[in-house]
PDB file of N, CA and C in Angstrom:
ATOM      1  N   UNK A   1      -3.801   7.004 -13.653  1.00  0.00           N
ATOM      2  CA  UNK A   1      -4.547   6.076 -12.838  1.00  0.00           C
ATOM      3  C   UNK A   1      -3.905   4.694 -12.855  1.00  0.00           C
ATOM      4  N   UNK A   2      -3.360   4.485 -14.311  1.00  0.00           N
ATOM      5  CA  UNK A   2      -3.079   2.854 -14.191  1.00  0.00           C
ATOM      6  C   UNK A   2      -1.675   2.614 -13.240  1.00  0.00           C
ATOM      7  N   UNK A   3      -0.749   3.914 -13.247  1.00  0.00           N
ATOM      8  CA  UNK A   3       0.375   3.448 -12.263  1.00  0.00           C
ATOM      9  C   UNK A   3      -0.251   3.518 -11.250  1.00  0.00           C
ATOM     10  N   UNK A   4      -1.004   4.225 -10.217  1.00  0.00           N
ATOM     11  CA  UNK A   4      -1.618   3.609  -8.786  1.00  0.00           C
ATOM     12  C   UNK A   4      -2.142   2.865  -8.925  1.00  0.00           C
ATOM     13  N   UNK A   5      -2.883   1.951  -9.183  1.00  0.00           N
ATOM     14  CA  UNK A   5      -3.621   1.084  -9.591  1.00  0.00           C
ATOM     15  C   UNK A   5      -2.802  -0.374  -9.550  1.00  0.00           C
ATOM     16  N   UNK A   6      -1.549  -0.474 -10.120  1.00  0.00           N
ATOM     17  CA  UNK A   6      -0.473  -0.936 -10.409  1.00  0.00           C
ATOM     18  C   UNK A   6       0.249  -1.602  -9.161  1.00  0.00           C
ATOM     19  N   UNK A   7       0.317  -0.151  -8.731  1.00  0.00           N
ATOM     20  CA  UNK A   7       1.204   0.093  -7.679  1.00  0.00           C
ATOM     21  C   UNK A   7       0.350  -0.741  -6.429  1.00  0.00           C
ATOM     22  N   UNK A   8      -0.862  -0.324  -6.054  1.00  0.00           N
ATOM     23  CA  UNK A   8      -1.924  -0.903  -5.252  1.00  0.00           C
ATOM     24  C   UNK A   8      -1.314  -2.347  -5.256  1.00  0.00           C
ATOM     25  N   UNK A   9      -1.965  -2.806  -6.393  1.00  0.00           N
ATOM     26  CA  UNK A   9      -1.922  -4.196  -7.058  1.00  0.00           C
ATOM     27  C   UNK A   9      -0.923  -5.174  -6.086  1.00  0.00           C
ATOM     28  N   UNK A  10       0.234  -4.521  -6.450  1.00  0.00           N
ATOM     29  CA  UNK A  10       1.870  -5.221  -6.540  1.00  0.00           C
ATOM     30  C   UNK A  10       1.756  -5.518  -4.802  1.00  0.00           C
ATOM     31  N   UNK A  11       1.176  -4.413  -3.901  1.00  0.00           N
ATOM     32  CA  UNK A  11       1.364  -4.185  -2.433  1.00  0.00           C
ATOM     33  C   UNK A  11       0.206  -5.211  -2.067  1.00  0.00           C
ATOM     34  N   UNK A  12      -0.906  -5.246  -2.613  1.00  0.00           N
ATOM     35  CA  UNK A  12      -2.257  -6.162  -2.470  1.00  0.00           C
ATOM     36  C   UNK A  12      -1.458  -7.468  -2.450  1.00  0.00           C
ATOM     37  N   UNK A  13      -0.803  -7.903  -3.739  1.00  0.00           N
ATOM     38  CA  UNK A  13      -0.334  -9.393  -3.275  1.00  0.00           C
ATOM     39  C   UNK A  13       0.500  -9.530  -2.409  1.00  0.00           C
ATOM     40  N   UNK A  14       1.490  -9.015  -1.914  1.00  0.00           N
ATOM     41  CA  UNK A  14       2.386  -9.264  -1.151  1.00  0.00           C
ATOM     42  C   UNK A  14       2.477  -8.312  -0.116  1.00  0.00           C
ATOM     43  N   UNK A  15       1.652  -7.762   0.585  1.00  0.00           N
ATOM     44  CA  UNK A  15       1.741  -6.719   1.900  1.00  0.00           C
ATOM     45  C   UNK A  15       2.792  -6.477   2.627  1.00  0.00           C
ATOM     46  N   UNK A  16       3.419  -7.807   3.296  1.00  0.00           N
ATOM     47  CA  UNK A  16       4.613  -8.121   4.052  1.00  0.00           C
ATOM     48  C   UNK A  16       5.438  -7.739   3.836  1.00  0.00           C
ATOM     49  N   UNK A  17       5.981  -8.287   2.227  1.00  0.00           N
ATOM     50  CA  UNK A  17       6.589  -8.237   1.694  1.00  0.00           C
ATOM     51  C   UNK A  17       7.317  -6.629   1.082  1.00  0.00           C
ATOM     52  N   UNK A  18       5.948  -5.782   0.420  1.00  0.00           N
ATOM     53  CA  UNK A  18       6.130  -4.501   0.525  1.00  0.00           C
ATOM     54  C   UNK A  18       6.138  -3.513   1.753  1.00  0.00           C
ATOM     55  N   UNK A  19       6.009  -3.432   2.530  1.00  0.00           N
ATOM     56  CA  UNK A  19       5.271  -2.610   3.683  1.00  0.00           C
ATOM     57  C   UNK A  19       5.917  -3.096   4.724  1.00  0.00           C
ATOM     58  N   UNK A  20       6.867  -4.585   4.934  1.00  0.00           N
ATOM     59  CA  UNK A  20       7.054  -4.611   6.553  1.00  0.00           C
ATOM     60  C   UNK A  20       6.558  -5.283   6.819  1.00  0.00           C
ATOM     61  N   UNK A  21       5.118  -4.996   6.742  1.00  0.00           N
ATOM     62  CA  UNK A  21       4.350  -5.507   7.958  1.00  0.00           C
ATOM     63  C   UNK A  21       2.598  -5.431   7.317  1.00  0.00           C
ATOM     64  N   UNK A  22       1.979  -6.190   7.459  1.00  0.00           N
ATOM     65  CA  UNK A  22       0.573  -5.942   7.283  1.00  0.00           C
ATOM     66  C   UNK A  22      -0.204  -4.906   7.799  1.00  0.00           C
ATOM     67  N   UNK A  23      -0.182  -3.821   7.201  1.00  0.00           N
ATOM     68  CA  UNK A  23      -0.769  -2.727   8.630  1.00  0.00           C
ATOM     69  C   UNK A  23      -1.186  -1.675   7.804  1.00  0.00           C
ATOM     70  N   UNK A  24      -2.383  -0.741   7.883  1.00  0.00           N
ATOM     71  CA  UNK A  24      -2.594   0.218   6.993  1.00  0.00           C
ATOM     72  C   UNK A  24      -2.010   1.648   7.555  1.00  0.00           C
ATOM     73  N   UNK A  25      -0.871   1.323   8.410  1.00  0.00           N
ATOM     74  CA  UNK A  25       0.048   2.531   8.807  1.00  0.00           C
ATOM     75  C   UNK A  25       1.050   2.650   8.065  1.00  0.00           C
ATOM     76  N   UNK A  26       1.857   1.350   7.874  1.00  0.00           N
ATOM     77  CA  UNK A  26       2.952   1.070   7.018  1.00  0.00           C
ATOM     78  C   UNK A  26       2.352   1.104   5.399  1.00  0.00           C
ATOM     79  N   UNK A  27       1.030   1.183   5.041  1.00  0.00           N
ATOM     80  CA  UNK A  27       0.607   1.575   3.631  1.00  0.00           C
ATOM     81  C   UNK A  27       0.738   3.189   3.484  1.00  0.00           C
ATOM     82  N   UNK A  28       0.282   3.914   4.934  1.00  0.00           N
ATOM     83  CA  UNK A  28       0.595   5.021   5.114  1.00  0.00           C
ATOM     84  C   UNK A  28       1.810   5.726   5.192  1.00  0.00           C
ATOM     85  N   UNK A  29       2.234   5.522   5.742  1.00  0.00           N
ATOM     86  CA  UNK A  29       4.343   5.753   5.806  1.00  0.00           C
ATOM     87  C   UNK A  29       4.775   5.279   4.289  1.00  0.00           C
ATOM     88  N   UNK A  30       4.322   4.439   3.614  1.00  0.00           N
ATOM     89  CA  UNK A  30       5.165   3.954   2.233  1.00  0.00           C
ATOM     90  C   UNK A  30       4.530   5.064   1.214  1.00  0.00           C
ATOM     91  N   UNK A  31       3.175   5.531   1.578  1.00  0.00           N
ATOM     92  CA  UNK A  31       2.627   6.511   0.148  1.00  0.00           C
ATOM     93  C   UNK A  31       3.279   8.063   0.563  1.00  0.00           C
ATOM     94  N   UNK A  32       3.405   8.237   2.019  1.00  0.00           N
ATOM     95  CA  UNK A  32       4.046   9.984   2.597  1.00  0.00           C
ATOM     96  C   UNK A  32       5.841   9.690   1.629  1.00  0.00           C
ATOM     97  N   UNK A  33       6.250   8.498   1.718  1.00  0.00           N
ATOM     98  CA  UNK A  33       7.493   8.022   1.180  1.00  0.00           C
ATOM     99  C   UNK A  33       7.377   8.223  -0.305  1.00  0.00           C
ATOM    100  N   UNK A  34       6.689   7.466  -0.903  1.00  0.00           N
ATOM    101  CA  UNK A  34       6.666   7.166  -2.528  1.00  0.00           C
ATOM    102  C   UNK A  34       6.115   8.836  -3.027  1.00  0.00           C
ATOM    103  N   UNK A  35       5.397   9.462  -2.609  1.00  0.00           N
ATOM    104  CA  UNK A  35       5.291  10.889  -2.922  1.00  0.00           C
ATOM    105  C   UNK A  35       6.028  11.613  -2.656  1.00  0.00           C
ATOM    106  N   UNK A  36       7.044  12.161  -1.425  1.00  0.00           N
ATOM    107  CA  UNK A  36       8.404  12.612  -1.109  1.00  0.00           C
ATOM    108  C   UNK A  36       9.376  12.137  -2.296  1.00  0.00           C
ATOM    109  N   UNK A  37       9.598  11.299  -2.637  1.00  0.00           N
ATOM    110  CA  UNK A  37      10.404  10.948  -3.379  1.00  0.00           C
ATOM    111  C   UNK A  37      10.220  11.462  -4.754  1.00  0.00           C
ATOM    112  N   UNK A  38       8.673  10.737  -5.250  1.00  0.00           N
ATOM    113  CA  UNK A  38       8.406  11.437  -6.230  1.00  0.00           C
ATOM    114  C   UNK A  38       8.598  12.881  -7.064  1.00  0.00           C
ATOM    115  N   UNK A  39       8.301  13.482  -5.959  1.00  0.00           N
ATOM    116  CA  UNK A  39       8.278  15.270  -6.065  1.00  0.00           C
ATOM    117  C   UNK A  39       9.917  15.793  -5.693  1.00  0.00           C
ATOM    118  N   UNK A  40      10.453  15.048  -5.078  1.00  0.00           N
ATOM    119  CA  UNK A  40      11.787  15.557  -4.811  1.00  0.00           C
ATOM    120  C   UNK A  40      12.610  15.416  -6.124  1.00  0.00           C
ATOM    121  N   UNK A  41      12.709  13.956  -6.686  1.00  0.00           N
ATOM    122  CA  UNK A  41      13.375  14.014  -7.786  1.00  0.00           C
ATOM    123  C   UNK A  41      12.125  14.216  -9.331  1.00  0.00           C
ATOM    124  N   UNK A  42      11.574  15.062  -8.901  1.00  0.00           N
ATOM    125  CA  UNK A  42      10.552  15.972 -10.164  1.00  0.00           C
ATOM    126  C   UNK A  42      10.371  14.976 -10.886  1.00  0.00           C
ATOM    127  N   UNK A  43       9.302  14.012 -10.631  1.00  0.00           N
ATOM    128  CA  UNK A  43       9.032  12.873 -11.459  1.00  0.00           C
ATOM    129  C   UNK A  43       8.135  13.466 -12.314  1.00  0.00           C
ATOM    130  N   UNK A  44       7.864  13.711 -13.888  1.00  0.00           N
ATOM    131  CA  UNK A  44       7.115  14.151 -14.866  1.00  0.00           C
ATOM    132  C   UNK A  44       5.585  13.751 -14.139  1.00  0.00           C
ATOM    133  N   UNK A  45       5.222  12.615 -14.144  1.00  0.00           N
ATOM    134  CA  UNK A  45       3.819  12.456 -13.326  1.00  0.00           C
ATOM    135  C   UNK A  45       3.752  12.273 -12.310  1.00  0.00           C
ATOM    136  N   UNK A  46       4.319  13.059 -11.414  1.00  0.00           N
ATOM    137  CA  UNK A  46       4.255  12.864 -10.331  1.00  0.00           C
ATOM    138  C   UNK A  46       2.222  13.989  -9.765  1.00  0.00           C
ATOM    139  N   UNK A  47       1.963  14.520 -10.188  1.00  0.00           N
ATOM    140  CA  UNK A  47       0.806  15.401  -9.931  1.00  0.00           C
ATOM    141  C   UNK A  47      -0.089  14.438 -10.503  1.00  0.00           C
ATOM    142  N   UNK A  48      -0.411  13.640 -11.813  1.00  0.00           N
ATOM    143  CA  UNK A  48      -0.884  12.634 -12.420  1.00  0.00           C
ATOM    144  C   UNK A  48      -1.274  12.073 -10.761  1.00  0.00           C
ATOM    145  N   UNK A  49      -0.297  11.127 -10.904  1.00  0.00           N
ATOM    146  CA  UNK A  49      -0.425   9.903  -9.389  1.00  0.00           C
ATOM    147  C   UNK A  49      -0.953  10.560  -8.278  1.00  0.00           C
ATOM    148  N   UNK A  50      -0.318  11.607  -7.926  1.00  0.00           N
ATOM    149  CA  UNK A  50      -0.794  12.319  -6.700  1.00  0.00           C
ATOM    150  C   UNK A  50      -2.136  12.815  -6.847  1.00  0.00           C
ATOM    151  N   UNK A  51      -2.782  13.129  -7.636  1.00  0.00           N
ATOM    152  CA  UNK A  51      -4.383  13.781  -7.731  1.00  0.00           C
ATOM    153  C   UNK A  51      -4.952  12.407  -7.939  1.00  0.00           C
ATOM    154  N   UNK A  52      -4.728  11.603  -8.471  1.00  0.00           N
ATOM    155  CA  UNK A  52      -5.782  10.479  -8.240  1.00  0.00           C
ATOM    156  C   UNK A  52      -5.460   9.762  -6.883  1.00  0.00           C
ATOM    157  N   UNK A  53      -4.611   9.712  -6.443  1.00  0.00           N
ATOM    158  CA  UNK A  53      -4.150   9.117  -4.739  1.00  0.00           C
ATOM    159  C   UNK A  53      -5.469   9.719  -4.377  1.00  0.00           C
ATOM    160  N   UNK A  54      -5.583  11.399  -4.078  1.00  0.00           N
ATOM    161  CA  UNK A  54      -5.789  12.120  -3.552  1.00  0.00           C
ATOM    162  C   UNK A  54      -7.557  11.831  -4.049  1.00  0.00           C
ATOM    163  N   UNK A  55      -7.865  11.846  -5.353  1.00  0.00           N
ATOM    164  CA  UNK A  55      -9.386  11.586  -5.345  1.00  0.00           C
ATOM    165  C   UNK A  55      -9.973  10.343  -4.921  1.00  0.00           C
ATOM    166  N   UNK A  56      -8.863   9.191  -4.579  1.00  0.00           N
ATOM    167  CA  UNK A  56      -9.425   7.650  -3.929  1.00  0.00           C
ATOM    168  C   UNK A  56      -9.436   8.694  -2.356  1.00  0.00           C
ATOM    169  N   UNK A  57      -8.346   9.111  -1.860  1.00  0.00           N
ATOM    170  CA  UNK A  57      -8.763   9.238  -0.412  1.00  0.00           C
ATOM    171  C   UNK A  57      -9.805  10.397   0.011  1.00  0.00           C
ATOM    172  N   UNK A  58     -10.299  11.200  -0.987  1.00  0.00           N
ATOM    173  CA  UNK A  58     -11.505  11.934  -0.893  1.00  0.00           C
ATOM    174  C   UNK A  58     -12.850  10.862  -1.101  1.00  0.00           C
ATOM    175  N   UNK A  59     -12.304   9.993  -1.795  1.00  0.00           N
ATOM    176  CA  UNK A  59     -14.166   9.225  -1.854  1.00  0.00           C
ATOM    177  C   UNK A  59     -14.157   8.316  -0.795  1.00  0.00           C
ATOM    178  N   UNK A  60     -12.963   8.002  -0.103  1.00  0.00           N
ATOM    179  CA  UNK A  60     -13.271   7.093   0.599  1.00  0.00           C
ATOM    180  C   UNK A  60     -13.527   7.797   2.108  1.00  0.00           C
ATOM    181  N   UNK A  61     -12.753   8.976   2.316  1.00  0.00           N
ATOM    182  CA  UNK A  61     -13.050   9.764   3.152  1.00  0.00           C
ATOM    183  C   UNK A  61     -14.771  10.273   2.855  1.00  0.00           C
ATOM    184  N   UNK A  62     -15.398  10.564   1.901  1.00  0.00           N
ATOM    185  CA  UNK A  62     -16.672  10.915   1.747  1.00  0.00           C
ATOM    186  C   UNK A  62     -17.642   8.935   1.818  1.00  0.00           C
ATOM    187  N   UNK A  63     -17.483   8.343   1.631  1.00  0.00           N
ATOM    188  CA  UNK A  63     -18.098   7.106   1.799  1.00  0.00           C
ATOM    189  C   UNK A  63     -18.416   6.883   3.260  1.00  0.00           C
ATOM    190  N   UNK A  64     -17.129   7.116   3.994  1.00  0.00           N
ATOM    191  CA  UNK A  64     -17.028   6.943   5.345  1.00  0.00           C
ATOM    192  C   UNK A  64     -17.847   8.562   6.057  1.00  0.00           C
ATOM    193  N   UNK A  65     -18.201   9.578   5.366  1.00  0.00           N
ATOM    194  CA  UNK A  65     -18.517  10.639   5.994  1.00  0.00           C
ATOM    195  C   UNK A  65     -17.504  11.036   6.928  1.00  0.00           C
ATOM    196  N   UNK A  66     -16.155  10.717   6.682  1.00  0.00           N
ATOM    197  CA  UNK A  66     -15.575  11.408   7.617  1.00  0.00           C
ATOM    198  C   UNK A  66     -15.235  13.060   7.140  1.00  0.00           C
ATOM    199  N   UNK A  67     -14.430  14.034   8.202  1.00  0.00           N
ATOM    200  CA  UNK A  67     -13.832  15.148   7.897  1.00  0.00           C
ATOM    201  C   UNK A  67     -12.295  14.866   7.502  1.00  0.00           C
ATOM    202  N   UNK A  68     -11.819  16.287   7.201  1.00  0.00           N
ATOM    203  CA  UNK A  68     -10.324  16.303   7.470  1.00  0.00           C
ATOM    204  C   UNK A  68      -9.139  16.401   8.330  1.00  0.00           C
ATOM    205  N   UNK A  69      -9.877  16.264   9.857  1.00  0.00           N
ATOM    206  CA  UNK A  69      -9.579  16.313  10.860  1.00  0.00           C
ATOM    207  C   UNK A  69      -8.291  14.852  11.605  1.00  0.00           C
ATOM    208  N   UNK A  70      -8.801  13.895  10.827  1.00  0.00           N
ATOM    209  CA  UNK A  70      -8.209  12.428  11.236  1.00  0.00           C
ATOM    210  C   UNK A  70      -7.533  12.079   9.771  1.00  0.00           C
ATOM    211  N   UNK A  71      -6.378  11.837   9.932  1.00  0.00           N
ATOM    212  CA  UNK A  71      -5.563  10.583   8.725  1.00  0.00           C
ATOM    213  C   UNK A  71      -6.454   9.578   7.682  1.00  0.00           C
ATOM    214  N   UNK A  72      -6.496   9.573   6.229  1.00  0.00           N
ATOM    215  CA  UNK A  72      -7.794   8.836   6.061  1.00  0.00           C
ATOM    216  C   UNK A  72      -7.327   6.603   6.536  1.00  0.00           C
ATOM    217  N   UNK A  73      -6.203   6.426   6.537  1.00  0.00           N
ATOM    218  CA  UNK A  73      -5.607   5.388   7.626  1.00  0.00           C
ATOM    219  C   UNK A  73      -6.096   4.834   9.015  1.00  0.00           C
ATOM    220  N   UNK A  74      -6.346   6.168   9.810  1.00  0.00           N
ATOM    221  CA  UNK A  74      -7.332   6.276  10.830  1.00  0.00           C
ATOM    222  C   UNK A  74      -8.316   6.147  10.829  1.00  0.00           C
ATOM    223  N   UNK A  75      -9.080   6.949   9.577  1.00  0.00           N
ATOM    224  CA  UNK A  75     -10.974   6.551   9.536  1.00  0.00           C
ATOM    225  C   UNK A  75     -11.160   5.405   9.131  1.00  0.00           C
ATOM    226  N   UNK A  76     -10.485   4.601   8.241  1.00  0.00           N
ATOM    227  CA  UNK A  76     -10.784   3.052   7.466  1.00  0.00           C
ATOM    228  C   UNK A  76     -10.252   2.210   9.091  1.00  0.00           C
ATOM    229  N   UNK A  77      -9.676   2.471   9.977  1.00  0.00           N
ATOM    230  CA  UNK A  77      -9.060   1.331  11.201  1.00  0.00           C
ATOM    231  C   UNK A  77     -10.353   2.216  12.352  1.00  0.00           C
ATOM    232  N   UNK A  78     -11.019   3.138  12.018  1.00  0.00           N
ATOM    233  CA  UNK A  78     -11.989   3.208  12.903  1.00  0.00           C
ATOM    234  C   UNK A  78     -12.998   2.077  12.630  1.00  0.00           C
ATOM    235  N   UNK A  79     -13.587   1.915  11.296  1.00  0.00           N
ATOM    236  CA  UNK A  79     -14.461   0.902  11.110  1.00  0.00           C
ATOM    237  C   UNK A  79     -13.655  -0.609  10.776  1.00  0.00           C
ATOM    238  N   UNK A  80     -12.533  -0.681  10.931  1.00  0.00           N
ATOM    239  CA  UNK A  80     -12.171  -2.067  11.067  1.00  0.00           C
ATOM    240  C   UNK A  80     -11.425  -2.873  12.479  1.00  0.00           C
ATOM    241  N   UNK A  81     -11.154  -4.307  12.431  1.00  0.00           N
ATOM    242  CA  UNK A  81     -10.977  -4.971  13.888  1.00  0.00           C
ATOM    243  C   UNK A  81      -9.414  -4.651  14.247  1.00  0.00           C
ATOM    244  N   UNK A  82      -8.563  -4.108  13.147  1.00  0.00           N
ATOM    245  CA  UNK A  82      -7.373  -4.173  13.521  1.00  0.00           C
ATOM    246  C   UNK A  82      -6.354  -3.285  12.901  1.00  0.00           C
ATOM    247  N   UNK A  83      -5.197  -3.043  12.730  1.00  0.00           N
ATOM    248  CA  UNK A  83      -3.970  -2.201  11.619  1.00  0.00           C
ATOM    249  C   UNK A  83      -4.702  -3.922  10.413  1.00  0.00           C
ATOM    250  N   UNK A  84      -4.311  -4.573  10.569  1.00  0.00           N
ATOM    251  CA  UNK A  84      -4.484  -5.682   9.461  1.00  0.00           C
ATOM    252  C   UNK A  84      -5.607  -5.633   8.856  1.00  0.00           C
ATOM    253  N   UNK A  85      -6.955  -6.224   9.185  1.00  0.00           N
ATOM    254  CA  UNK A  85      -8.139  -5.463   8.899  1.00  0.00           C
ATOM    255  C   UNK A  85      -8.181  -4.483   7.882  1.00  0.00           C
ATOM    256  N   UNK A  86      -7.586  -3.303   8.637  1.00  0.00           N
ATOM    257  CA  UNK A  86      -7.777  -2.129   7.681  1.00  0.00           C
ATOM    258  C   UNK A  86      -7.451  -2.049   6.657  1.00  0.00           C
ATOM    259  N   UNK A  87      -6.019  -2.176   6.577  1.00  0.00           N
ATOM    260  CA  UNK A  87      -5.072  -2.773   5.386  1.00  0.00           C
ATOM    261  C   UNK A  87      -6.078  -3.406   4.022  1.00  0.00           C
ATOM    262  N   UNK A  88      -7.386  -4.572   4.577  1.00  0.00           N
ATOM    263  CA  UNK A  88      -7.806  -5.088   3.832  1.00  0.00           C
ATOM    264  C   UNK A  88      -8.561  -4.522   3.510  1.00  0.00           C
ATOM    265  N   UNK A  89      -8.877  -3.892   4.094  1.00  0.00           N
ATOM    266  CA  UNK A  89     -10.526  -3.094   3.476  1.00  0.00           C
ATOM    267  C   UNK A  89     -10.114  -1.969   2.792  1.00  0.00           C
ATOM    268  N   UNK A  90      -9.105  -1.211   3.214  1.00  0.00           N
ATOM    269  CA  UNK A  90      -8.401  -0.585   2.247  1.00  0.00           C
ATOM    270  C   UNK A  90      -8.267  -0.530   0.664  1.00  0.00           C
ATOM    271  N   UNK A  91      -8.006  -2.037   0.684  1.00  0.00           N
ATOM    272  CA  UNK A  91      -7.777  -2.661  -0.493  1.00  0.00           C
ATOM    273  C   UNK A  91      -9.425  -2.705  -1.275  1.00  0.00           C
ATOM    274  N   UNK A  92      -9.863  -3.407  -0.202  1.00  0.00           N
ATOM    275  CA  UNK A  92     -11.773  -3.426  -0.780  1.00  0.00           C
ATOM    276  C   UNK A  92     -11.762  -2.186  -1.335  1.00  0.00           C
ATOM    277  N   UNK A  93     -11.587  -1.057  -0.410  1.00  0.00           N
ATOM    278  CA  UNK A  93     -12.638  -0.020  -0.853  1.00  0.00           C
ATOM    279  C   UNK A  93     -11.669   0.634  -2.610  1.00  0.00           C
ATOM    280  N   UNK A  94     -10.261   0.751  -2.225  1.00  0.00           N
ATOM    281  CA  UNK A  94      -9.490   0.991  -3.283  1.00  0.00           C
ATOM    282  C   UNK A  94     -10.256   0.099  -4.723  1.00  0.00           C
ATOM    283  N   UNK A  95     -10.455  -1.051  -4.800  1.00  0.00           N
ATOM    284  CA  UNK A  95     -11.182  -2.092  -5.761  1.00  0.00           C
ATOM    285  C   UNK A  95     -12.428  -1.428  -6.455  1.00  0.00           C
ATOM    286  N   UNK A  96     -13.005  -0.998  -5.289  1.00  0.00           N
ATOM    287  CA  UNK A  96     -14.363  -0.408  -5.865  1.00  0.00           C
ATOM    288  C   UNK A  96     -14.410   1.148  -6.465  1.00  0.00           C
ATOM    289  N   UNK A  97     -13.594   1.875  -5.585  1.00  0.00           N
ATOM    290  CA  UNK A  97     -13.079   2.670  -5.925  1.00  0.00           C
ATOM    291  C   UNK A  97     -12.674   2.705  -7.833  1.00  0.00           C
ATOM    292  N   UNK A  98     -11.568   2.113  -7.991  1.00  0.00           N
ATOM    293  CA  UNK A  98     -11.099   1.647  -9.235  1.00  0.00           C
ATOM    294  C   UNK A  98     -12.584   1.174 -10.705  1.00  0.00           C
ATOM    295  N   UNK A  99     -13.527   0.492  -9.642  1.00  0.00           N
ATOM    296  CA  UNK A  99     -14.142  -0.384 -10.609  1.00  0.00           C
ATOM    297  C   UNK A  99     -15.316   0.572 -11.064  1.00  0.00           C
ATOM    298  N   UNK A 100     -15.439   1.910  -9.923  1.00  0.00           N
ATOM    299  CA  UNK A 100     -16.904   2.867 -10.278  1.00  0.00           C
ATOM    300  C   UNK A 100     -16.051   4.065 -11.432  1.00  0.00           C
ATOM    301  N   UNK A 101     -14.674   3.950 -10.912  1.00  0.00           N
ATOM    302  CA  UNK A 101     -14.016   4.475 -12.380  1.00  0.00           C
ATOM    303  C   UNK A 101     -13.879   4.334 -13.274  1.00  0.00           C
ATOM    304  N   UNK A 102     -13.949   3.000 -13.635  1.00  0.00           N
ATOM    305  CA  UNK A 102     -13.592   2.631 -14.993  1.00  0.00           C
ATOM    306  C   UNK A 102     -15.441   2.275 -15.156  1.00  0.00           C
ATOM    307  N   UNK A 103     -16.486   1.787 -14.769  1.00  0.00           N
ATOM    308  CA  UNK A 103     -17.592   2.478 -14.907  1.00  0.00           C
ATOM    309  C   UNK A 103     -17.884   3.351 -15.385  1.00  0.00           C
ATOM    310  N   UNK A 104     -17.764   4.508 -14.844  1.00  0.00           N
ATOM    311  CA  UNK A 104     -18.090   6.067 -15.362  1.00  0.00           C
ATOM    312  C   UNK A 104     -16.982   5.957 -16.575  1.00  0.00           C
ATOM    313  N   UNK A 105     -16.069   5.758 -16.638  1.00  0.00           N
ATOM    314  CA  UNK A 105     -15.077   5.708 -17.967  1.00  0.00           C
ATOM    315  C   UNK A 105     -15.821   5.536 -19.352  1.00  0.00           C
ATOM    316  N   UNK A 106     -15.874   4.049 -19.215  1.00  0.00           N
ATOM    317  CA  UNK A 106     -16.892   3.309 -20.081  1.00  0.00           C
ATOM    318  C   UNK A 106     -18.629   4.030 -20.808  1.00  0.00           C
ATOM    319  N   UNK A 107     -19.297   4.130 -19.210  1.00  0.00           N
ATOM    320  CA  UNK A 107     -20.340   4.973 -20.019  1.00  0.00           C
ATOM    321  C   UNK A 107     -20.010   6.009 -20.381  1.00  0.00           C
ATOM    322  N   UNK A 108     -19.409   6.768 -20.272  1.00  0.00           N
ATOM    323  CA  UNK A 108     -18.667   7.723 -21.051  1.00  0.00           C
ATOM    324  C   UNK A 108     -18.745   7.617 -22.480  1.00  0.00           C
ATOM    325  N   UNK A 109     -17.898   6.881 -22.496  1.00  0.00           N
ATOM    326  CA  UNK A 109     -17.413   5.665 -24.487  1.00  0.00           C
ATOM    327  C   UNK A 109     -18.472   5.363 -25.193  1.00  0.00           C
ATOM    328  N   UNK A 110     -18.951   4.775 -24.316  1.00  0.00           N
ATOM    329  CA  UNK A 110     -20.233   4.293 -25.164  1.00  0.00           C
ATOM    330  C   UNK A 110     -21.264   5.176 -25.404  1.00  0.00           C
ATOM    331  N   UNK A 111     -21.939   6.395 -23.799  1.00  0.00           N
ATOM    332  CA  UNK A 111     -22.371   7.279 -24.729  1.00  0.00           C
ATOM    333  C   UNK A 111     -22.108   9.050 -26.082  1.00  0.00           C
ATOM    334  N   UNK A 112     -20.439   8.302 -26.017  1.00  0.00           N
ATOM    335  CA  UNK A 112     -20.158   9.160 -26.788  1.00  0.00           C
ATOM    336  C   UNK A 112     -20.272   8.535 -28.783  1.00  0.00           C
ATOM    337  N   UNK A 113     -20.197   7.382 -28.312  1.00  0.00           N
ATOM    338  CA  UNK A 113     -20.507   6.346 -29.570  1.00  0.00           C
ATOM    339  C   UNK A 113     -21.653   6.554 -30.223  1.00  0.00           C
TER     340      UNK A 113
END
């Protein structure tokens, strides 16, 4: 979790900078990229990163009630004003995402204490 998380992070401050361009297409094209790569040169965690990618874009795909029919890129720029927009909310929902995890983490800890 903490390398996506990381990884998020690094792209959150500087969008442009990583991506091109502000756009939650070019967030899209860079993760089909950073996973190709991953799996091609057999990165040890590469399934690690990829199943939690994969459980942020299932909750956010289930938040939004969407199906599997549309890109989850597409469903977050359905409810936002723009590619930029989305990008941000992206980021929102990724945040919360992150923060109901380490939530459930925690009570975890404590009620195992």
């Amino acid at each position: 979790m903490e390398d996506l998380y990381k990884t998020l992070q690094t792209i959150k401050q500087h969008p442009t900078v990583r991506l091109g361009k502000h756009s939650i297409f070019h967030l899209e094209a860079f993760f089909f990229g950073y996973y190709y790569m991953m799996r091609h040169l057999e990165m040890p965690y590469y399934m690690e990163n990829f199943k939690e990618f994969d459980n942020l874009i299932r909750w956010i795909r289930n938040k939004y009630d969407a199906g599997k029919n549309r890109s989850w890129a597409s469903v977050i720029l359905f409810y936002s004003e723009d590619e930029r927009d989305a990008l941000d909310n992206f980021f929102e929902l990724s945040d919360e995402f992150f923060a109901q995890k380490n939530n459930f983490q925690n009570q975890n800890i404590d009620n195992k204490q």
